[in-house]
C-alpha atoms as a PDB file:
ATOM      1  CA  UNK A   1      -6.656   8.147  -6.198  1.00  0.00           C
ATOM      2  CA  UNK A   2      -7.976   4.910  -7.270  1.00  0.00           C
ATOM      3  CA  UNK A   3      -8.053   2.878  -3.489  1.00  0.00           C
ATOM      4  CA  UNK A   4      -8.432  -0.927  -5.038  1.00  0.00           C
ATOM      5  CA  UNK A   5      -7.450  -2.956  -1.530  1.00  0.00           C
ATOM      6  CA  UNK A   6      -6.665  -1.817   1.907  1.00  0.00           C
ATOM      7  CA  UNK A   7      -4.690  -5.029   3.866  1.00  0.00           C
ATOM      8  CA  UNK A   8      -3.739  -5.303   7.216  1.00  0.00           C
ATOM      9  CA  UNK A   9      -0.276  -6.665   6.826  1.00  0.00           C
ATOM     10  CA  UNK A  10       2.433  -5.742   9.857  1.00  0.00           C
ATOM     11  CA  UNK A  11       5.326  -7.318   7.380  1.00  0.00           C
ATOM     12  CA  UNK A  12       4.726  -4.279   5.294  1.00  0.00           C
ATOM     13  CA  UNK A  13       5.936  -5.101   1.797  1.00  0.00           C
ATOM     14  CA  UNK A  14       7.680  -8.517   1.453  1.00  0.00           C
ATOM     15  CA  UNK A  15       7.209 -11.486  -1.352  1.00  0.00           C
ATOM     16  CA  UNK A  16       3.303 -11.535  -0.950  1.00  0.00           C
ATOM     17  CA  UNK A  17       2.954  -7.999  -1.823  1.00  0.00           C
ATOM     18  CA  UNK A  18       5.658  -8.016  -4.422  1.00  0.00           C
ATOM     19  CA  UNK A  19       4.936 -11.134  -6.026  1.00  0.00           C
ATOM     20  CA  UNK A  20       1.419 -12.061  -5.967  1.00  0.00           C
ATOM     21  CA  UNK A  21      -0.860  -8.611  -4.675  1.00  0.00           C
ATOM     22  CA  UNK A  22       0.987  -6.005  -6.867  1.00  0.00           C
ATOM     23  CA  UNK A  23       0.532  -8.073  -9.953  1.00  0.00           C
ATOM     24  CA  UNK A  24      -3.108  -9.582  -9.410  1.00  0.00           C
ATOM     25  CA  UNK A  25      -4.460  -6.038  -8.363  1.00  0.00           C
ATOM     26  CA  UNK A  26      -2.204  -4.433 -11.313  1.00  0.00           C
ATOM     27  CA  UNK A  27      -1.348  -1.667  -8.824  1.00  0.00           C
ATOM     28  CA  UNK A  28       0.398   1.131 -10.155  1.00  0.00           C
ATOM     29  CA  UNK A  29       0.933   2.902  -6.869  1.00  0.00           C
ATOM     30  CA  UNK A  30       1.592   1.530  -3.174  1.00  0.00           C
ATOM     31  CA  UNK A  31       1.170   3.628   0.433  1.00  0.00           C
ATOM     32  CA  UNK A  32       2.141   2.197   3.302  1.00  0.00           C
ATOM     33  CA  UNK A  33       0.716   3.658   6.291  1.00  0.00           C
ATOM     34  CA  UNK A  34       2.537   3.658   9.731  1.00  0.00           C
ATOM     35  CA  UNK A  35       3.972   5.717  12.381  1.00  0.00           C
ATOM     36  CA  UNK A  36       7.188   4.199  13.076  1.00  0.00           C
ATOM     37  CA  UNK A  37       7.786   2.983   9.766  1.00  0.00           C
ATOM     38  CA  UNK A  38       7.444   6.313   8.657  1.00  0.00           C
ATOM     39  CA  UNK A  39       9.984   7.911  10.941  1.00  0.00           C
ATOM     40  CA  UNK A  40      12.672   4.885  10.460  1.00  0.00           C
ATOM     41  CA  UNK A  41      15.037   6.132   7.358  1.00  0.00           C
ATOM     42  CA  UNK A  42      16.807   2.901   7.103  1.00  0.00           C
ATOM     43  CA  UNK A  43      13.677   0.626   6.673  1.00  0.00           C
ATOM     44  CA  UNK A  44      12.003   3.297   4.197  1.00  0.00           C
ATOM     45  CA  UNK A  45      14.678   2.815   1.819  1.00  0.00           C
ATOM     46  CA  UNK A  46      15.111  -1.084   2.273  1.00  0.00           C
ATOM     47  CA  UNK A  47      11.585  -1.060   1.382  1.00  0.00           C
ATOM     48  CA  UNK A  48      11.516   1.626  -1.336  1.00  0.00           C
ATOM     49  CA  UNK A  49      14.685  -1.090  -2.804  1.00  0.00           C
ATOM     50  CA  UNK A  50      12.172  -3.683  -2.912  1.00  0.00           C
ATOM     51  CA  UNK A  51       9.269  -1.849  -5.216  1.00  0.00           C
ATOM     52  CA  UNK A  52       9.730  -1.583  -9.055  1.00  0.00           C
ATOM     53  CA  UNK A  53      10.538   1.358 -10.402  1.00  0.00           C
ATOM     54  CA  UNK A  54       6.972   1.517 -12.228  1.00  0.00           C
ATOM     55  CA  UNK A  55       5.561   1.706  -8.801  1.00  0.00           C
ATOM     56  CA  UNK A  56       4.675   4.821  -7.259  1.00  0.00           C
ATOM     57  CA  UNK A  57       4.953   4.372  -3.378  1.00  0.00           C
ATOM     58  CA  UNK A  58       4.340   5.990  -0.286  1.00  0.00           C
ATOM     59  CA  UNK A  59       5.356   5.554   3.091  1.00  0.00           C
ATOM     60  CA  UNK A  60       3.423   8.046   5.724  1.00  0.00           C
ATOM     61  CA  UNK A  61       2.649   8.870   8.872  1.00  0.00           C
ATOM     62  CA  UNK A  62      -1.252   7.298  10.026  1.00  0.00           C
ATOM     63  CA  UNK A  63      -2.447  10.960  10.588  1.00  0.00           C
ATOM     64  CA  UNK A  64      -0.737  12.457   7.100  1.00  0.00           C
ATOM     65  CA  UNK A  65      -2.683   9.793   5.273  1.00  0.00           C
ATOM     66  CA  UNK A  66      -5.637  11.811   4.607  1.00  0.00           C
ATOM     67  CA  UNK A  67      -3.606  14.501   2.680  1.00  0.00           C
ATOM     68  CA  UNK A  68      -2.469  11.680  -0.256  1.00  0.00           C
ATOM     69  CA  UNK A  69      -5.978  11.293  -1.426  1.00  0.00           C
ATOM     70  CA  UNK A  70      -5.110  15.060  -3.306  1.00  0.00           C
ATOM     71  CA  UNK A  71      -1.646  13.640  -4.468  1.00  0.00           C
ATOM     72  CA  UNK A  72      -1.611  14.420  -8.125  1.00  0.00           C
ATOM     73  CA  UNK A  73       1.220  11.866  -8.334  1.00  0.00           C
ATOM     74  CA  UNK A  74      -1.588   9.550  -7.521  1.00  0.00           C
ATOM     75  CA  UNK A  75      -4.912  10.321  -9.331  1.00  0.00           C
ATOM     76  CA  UNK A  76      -6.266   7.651 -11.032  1.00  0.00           C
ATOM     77  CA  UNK A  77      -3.694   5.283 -10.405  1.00  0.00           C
ATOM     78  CA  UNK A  78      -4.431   1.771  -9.160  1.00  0.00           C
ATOM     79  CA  UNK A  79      -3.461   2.121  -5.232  1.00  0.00           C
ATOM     80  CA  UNK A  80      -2.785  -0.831  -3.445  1.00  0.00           C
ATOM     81  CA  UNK A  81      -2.985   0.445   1.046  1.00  0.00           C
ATOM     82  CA  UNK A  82      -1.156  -1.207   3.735  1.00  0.00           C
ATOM     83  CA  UNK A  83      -1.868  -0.779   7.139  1.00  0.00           C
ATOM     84  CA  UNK A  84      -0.125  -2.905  10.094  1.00  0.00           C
ATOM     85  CA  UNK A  85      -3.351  -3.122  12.150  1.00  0.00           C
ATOM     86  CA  UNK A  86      -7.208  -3.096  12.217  1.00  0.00           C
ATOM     87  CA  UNK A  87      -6.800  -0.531  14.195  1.00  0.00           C
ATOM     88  CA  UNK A  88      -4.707   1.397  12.009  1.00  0.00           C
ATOM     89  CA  UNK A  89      -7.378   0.726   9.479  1.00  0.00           C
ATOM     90  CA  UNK A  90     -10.428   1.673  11.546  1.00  0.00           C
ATOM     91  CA  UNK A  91      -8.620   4.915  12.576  1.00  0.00           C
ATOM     92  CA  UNK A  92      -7.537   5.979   8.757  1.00  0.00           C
ATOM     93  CA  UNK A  93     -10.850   5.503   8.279  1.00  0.00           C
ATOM     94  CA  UNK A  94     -12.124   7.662  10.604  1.00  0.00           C
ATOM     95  CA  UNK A  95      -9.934  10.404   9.257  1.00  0.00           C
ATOM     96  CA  UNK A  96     -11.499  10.622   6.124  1.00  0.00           C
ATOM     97  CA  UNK A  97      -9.021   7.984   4.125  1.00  0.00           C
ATOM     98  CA  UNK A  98     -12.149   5.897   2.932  1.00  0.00           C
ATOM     99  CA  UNK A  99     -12.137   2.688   0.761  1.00  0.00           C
ATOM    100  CA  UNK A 100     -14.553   0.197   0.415  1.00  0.00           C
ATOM    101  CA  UNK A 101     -12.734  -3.140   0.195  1.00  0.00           C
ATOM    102  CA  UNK A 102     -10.208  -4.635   3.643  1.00  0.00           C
ATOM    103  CA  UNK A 103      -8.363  -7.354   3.035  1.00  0.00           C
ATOM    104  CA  UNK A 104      -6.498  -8.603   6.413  1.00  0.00           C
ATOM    105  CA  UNK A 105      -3.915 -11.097   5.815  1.00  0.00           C
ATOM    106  CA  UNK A 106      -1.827 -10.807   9.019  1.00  0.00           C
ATOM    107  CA  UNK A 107      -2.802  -9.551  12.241  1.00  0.00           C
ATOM    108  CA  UNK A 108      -1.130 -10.419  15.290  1.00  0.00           C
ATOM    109  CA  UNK A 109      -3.180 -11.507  18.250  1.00  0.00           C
ATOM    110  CA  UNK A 110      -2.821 -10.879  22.285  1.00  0.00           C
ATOM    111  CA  UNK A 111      -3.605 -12.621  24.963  1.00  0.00           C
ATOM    112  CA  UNK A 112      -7.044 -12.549  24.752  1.00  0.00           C
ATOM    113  CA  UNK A 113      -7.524 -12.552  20.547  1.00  0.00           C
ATOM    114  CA  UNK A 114      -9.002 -15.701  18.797  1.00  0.00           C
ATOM    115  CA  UNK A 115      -7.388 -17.084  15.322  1.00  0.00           C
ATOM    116  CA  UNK A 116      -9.581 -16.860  12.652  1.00  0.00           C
ATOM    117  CA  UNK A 117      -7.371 -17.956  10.248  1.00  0.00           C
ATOM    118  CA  UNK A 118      -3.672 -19.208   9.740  1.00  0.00           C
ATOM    119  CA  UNK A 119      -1.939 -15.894  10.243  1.00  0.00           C
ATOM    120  CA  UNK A 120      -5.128 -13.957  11.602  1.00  0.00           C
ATOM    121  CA  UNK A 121      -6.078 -13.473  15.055  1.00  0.00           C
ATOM    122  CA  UNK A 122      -8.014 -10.298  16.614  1.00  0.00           C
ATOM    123  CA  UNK A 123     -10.039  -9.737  19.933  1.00  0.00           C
ATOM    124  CA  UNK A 124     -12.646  -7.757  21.072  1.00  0.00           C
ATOM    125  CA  UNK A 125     -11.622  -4.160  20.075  1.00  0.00           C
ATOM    126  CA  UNK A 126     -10.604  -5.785  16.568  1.00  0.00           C
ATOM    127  CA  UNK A 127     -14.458  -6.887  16.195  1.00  0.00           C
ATOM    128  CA  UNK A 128     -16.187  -4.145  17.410  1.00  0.00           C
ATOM    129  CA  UNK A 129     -13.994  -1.960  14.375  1.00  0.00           C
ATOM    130  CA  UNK A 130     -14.405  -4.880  11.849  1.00  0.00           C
ATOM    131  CA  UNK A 131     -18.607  -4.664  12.453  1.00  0.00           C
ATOM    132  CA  UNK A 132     -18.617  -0.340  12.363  1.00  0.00           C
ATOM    133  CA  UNK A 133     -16.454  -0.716   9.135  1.00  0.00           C
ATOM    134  CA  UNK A 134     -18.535  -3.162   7.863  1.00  0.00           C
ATOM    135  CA  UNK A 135     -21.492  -1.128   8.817  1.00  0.00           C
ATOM    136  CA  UNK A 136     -20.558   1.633   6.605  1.00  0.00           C
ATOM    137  CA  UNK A 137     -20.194  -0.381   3.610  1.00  0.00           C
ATOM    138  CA  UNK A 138     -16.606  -1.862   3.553  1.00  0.00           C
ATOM    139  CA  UNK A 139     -15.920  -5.606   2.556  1.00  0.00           C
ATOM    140  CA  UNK A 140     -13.790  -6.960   4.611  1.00  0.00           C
ATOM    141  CA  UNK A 141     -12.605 -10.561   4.153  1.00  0.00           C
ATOM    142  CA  UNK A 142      -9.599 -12.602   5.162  1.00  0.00           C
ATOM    143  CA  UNK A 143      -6.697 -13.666   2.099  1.00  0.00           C
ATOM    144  CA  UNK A 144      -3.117 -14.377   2.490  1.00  0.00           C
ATOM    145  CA  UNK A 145      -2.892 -14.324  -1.222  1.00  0.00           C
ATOM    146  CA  UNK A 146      -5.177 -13.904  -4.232  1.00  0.00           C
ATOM    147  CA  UNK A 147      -5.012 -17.534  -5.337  1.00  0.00           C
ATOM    148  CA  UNK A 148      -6.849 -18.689  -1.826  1.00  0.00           C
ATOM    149  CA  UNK A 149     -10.081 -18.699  -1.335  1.00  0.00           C
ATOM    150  CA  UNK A 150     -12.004 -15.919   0.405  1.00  0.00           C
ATOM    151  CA  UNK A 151     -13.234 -15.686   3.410  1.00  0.00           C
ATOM    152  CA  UNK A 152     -15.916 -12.960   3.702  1.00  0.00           C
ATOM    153  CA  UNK A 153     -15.575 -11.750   7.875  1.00  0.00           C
ATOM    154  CA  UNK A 154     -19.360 -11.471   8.389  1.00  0.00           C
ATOM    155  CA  UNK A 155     -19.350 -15.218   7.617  1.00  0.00           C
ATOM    156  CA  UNK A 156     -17.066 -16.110  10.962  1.00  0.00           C
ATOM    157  CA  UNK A 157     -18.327 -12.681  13.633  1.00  0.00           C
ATOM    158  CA  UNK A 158     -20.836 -14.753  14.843  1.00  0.00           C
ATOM    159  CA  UNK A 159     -18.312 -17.931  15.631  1.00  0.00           C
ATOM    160  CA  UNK A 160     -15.437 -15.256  16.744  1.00  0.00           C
ATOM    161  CA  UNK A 161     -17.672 -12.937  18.966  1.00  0.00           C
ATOM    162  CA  UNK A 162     -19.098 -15.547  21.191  1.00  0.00           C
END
């Protein structure tokens, strides 16, 4: 499997994803990754209704993730990974499901998050897994859609963490 963008995005797949991410990564394939989403029928097949035909997808289970990266249906297609959280993506991570390039475009904040960006917020917990993923390599930056600019995450920890 060819992992081209993991993005935090709890809206799943909606006119971002279909419109402007699908085409500008030229994904081929698209796995959505989360636990309730996975066990809820009815919003599986809305959003299996909104992906082309041409468009392999996936919708699974955080811990089941892991097992698509030996998905023959898969290799070497372009894969396009959505995730609803950081934490979701820290934790698929840790599970073996590695990529190399984040992309968080909404994240929902608490009480005690900071917005980083229009439709970004995070807290504490969020930058402690942001800085270990971006320890081991992964480039994470902030986009709500490929014709904005992009904001690289290490550029705004320092401002968000004090």
């Amino acid at each position: 499997m060819n992992i081209i963008l993991v993005r935090v995005d709890d809206r799943f797949i909606h006119g971002q994803i279909l419109e402007s991410w699908i085409p500008f990564l030229k994904a081929q394939s698209v796995i959505v990754v989360n636990d309730a989403l996975a066990c809820d029928h009815f919003q599986k097949t809305i959003m299996s209704m909104a992906i082309p035909d041409r468009i392999t997808l996936r919708i699974v289970p955080l811990d089941d993730a892991p097992d698509l990266i030996d998905d023959k249906d898969l290799e070497e297609k372009r894969t396009l990974v959505i995730v609803s959280s950081i934490k979701d993506a820290y934790s698929l991570y840790s599970k073996g499901f590695t990529f190399s390039k984040l992309n968080i475009g909404n994240n929902k904040g608490g009480d005690s998050s900071k917005q980083v960006s229009y439709s970004v917020w995070v807290d504490r917990e969020d930058l402690v897994m942001l800085k270990s993923l971006m320890d081991k390599g992964v480039d994470v930056s902030l986009q709500s859609v490929p014709r904005e600019r992009v904001i690289d995450m290490r550029s705004i920890l320092g401002m968000v963490s004090a």
